[in-house]
PDB file of N, CA and C in Angstrom:
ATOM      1  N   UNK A   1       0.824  -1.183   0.000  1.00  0.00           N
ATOM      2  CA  UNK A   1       0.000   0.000   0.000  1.00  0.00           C
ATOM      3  C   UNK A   1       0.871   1.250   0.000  1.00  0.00           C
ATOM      4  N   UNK A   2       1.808   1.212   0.781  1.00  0.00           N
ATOM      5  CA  UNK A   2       2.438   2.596   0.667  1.00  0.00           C
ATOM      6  C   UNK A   2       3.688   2.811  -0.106  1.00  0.00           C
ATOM      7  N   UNK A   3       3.900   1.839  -1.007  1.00  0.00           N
ATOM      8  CA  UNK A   3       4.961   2.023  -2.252  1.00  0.00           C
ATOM      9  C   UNK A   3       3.827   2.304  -3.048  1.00  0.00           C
ATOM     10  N   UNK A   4       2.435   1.821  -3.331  1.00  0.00           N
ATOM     11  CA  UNK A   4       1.631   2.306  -4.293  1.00  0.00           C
ATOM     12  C   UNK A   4       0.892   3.350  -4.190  1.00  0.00           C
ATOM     13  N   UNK A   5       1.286   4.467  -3.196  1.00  0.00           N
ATOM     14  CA  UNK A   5       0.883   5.351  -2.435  1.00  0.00           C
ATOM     15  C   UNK A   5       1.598   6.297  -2.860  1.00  0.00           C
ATOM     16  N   UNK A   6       2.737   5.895  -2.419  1.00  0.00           N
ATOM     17  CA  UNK A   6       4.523   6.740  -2.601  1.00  0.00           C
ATOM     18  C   UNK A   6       4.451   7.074  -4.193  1.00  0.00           C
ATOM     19  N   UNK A   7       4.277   6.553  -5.299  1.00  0.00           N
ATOM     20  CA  UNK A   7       5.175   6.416  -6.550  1.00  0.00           C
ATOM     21  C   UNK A   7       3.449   6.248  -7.337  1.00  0.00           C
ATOM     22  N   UNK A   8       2.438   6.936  -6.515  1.00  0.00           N
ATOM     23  CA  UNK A   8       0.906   6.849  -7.463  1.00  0.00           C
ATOM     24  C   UNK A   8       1.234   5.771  -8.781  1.00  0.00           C
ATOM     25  N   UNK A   9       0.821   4.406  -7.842  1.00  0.00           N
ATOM     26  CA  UNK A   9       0.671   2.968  -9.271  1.00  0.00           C
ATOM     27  C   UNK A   9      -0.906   2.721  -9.030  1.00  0.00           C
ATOM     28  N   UNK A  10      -1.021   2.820  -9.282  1.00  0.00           N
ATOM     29  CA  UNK A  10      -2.773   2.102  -9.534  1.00  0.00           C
ATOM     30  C   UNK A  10      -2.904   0.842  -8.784  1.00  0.00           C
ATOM     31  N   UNK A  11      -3.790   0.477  -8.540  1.00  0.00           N
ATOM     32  CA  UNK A  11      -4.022  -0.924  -7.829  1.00  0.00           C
ATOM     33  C   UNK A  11      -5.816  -1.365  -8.081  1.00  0.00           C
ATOM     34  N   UNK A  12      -5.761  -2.584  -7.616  1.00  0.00           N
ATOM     35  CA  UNK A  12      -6.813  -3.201  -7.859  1.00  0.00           C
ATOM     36  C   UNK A  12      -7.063  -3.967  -6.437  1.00  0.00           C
ATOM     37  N   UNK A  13      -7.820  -3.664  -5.426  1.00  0.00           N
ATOM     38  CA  UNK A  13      -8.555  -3.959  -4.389  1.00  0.00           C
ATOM     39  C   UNK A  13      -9.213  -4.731  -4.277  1.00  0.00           C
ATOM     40  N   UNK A  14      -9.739  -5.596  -3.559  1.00  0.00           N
ATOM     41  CA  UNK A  14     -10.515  -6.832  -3.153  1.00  0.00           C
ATOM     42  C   UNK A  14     -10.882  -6.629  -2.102  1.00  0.00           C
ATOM     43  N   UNK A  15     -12.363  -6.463  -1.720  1.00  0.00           N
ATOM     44  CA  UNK A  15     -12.757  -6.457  -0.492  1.00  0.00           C
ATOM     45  C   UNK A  15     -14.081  -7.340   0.015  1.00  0.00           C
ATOM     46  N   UNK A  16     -14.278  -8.163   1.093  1.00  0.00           N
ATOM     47  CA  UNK A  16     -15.134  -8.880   1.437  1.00  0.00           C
ATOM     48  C   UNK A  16     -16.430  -7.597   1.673  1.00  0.00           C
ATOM     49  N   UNK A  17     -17.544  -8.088   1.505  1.00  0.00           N
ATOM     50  CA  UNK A  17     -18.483  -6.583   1.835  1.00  0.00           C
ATOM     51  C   UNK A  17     -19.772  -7.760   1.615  1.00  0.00           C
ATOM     52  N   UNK A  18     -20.533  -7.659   2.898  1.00  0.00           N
ATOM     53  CA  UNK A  18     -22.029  -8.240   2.616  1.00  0.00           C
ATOM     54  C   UNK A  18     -22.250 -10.113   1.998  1.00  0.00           C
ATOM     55  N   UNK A  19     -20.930 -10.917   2.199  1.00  0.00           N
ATOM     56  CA  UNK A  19     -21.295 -11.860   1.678  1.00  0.00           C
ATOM     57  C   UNK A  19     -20.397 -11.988   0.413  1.00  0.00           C
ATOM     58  N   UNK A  20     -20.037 -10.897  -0.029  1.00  0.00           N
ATOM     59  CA  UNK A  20     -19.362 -11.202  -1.289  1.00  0.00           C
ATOM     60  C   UNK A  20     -18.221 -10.556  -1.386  1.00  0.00           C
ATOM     61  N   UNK A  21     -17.502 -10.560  -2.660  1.00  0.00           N
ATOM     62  CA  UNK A  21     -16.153 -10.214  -3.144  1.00  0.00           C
ATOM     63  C   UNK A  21     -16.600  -8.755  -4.083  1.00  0.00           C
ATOM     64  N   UNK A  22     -15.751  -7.565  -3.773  1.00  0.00           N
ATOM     65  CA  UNK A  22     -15.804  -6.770  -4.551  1.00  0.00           C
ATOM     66  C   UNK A  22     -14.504  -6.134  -5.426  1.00  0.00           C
ATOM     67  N   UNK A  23     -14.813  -5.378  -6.423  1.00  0.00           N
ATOM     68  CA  UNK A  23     -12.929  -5.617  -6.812  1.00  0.00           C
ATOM     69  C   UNK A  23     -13.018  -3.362  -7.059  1.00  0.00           C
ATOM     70  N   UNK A  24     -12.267  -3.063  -6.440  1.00  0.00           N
ATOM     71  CA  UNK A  24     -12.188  -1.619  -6.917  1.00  0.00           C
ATOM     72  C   UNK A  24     -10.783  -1.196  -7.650  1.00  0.00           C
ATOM     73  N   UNK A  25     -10.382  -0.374  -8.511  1.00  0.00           N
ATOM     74  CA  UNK A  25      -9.453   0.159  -9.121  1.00  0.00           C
ATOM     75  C   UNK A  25      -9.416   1.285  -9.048  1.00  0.00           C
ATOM     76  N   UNK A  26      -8.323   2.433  -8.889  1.00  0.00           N
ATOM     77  CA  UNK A  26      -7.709   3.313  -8.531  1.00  0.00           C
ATOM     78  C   UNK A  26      -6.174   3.453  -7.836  1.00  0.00           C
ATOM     79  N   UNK A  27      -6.170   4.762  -7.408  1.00  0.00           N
ATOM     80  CA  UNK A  27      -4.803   5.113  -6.713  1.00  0.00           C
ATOM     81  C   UNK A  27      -5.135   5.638  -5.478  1.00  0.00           C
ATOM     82  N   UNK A  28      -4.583   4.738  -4.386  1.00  0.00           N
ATOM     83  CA  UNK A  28      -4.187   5.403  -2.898  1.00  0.00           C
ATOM     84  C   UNK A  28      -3.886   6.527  -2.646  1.00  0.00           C
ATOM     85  N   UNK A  29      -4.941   7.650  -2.048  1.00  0.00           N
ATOM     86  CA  UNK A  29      -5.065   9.014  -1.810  1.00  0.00           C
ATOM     87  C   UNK A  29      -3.871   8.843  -0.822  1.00  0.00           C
ATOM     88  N   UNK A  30      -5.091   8.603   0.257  1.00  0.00           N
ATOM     89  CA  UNK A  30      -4.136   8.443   1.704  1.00  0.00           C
ATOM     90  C   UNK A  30      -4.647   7.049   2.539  1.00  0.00           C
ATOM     91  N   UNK A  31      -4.278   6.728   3.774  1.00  0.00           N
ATOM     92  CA  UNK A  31      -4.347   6.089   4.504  1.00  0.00           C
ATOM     93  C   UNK A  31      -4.961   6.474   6.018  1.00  0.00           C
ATOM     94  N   UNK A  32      -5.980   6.562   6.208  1.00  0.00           N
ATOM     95  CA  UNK A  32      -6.306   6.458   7.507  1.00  0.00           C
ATOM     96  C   UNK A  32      -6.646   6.031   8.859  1.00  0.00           C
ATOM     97  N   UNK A  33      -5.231   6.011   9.114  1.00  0.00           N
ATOM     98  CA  UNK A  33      -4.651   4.943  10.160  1.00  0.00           C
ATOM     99  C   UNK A  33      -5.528   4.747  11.727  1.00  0.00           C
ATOM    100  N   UNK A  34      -5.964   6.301  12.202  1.00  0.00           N
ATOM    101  CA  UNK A  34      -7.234   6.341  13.356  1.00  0.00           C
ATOM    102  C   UNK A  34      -8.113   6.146  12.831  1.00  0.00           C
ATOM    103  N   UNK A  35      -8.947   5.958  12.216  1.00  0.00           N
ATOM    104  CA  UNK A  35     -10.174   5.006  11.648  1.00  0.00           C
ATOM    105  C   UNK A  35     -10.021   4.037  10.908  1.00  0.00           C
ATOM    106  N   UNK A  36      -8.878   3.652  10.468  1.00  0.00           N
ATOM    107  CA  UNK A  36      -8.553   2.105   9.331  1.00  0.00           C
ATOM    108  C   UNK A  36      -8.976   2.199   8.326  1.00  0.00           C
ATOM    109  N   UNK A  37      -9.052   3.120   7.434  1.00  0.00           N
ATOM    110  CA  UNK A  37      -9.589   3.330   6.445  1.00  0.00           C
ATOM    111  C   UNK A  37      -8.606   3.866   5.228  1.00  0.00           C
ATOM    112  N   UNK A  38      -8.679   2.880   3.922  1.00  0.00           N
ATOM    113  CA  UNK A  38      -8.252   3.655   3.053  1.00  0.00           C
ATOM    114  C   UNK A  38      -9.422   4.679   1.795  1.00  0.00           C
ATOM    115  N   UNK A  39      -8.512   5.918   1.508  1.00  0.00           N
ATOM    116  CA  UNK A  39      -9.315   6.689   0.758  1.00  0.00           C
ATOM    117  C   UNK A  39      -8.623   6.280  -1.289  1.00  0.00           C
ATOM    118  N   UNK A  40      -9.586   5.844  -1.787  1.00  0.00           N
ATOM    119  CA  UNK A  40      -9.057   5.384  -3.259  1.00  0.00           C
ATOM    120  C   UNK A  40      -9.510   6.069  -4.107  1.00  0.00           C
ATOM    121  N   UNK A  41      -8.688   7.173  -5.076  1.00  0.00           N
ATOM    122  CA  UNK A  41      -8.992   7.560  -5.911  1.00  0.00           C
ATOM    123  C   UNK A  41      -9.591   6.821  -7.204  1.00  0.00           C
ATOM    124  N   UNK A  42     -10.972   7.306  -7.680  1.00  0.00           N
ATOM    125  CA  UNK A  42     -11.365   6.279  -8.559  1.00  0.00           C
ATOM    126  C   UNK A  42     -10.973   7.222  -9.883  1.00  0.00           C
ATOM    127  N   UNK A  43     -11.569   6.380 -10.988  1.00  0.00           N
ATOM    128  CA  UNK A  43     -11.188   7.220 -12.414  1.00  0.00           C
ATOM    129  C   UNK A  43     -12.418   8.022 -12.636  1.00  0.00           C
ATOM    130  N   UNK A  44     -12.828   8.016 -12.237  1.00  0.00           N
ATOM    131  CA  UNK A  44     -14.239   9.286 -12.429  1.00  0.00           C
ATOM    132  C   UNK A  44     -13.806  10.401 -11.082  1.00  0.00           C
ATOM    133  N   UNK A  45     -12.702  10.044 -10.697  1.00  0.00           N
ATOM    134  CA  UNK A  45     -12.360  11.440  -9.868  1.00  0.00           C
ATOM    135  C   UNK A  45     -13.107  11.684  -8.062  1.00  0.00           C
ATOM    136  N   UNK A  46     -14.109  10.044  -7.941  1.00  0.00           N
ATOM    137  CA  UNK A  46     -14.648   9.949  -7.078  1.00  0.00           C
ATOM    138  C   UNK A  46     -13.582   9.504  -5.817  1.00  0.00           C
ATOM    139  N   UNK A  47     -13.850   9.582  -5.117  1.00  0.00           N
ATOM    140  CA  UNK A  47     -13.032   8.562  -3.990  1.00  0.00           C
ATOM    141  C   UNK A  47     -14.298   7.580  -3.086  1.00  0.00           C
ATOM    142  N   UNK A  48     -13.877   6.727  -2.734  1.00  0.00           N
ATOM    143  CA  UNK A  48     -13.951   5.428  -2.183  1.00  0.00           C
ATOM    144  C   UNK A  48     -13.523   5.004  -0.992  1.00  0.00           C
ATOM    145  N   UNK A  49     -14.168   5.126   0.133  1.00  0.00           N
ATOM    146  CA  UNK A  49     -13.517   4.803   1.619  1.00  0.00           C
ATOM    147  C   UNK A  49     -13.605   3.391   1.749  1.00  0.00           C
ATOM    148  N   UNK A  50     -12.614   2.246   1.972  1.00  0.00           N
ATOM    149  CA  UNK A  50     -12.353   1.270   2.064  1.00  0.00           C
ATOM    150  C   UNK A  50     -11.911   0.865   3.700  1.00  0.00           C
ATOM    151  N   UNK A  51     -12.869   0.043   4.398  1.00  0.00           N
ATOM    152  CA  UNK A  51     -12.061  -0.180   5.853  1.00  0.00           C
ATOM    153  C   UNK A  51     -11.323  -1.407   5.680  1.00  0.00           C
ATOM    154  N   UNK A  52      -9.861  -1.232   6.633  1.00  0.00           N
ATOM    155  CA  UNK A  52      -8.253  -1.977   6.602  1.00  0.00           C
ATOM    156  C   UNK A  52      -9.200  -3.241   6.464  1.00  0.00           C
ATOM    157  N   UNK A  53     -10.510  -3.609   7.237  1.00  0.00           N
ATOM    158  CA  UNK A  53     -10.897  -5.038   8.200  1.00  0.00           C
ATOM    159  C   UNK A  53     -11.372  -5.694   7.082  1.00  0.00           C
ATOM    160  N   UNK A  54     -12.206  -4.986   5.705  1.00  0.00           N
ATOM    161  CA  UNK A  54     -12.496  -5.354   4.305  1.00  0.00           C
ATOM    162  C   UNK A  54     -11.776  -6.049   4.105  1.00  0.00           C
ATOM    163  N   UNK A  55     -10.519  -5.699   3.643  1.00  0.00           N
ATOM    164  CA  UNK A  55      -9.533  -6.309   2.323  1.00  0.00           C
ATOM    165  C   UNK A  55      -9.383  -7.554   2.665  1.00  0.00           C
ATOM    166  N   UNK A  56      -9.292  -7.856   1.313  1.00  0.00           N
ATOM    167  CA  UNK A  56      -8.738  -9.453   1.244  1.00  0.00           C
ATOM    168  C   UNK A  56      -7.544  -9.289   0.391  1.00  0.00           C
ATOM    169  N   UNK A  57      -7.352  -8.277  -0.716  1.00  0.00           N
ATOM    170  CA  UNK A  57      -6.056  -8.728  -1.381  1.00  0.00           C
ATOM    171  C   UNK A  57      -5.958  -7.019  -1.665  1.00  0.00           C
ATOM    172  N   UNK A  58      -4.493  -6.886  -2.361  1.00  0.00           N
ATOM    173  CA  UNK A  58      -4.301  -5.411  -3.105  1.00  0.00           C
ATOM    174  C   UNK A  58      -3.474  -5.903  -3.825  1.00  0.00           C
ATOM    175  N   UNK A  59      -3.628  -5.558  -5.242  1.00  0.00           N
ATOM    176  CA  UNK A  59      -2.476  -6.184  -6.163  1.00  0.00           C
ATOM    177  C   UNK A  59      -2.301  -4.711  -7.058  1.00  0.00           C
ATOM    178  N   UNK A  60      -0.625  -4.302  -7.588  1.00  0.00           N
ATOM    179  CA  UNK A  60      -0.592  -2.892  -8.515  1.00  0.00           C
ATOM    180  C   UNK A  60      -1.198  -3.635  -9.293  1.00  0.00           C
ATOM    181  N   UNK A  61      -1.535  -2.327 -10.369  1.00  0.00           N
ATOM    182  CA  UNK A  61      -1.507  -3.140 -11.896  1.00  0.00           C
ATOM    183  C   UNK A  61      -0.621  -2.094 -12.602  1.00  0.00           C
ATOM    184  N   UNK A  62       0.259  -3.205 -13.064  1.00  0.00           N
ATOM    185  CA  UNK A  62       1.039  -2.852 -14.204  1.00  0.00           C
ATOM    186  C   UNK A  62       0.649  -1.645 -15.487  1.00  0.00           C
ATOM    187  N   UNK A  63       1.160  -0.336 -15.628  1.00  0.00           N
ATOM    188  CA  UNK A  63       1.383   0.048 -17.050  1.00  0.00           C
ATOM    189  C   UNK A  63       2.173   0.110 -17.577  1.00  0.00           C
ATOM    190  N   UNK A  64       1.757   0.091 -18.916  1.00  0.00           N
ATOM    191  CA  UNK A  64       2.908  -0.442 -19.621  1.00  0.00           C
ATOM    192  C   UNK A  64       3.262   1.191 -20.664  1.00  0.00           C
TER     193      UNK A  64
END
């Protein structure tokens, strides 16, 4: 998270939510460590509050 934070790489998120698997894409605003929460820039310019206790995976994605 915070090399893809550091050096803005994009990533692709996985989070457990309600029973299921969700997958989000963007770039790591910031990290908010007193509430556990990450903030993810989406491509429509939205952001996305993600809690730490969600995730199941974070993978970059590669550009080429």
């Amino acid at each position: 998270m915070c090399l893809a934070m550091e050096f803005t790489y994009q990533v692709k998120i996985q989070v457990w939510n309600a029973g299921f698997i969700k997958e989000y894409k963007g770039f790591i605003h910031r990290l908010d460590e007193i509430n556990n929460r990450i903030f993810l820039e989406q491509s429509d310019h939205g952001f996305k509050k993600i809690d730490f206790s969600e995730v199941i995976a974070i993978e970059l994605i590669e550009t080429k």
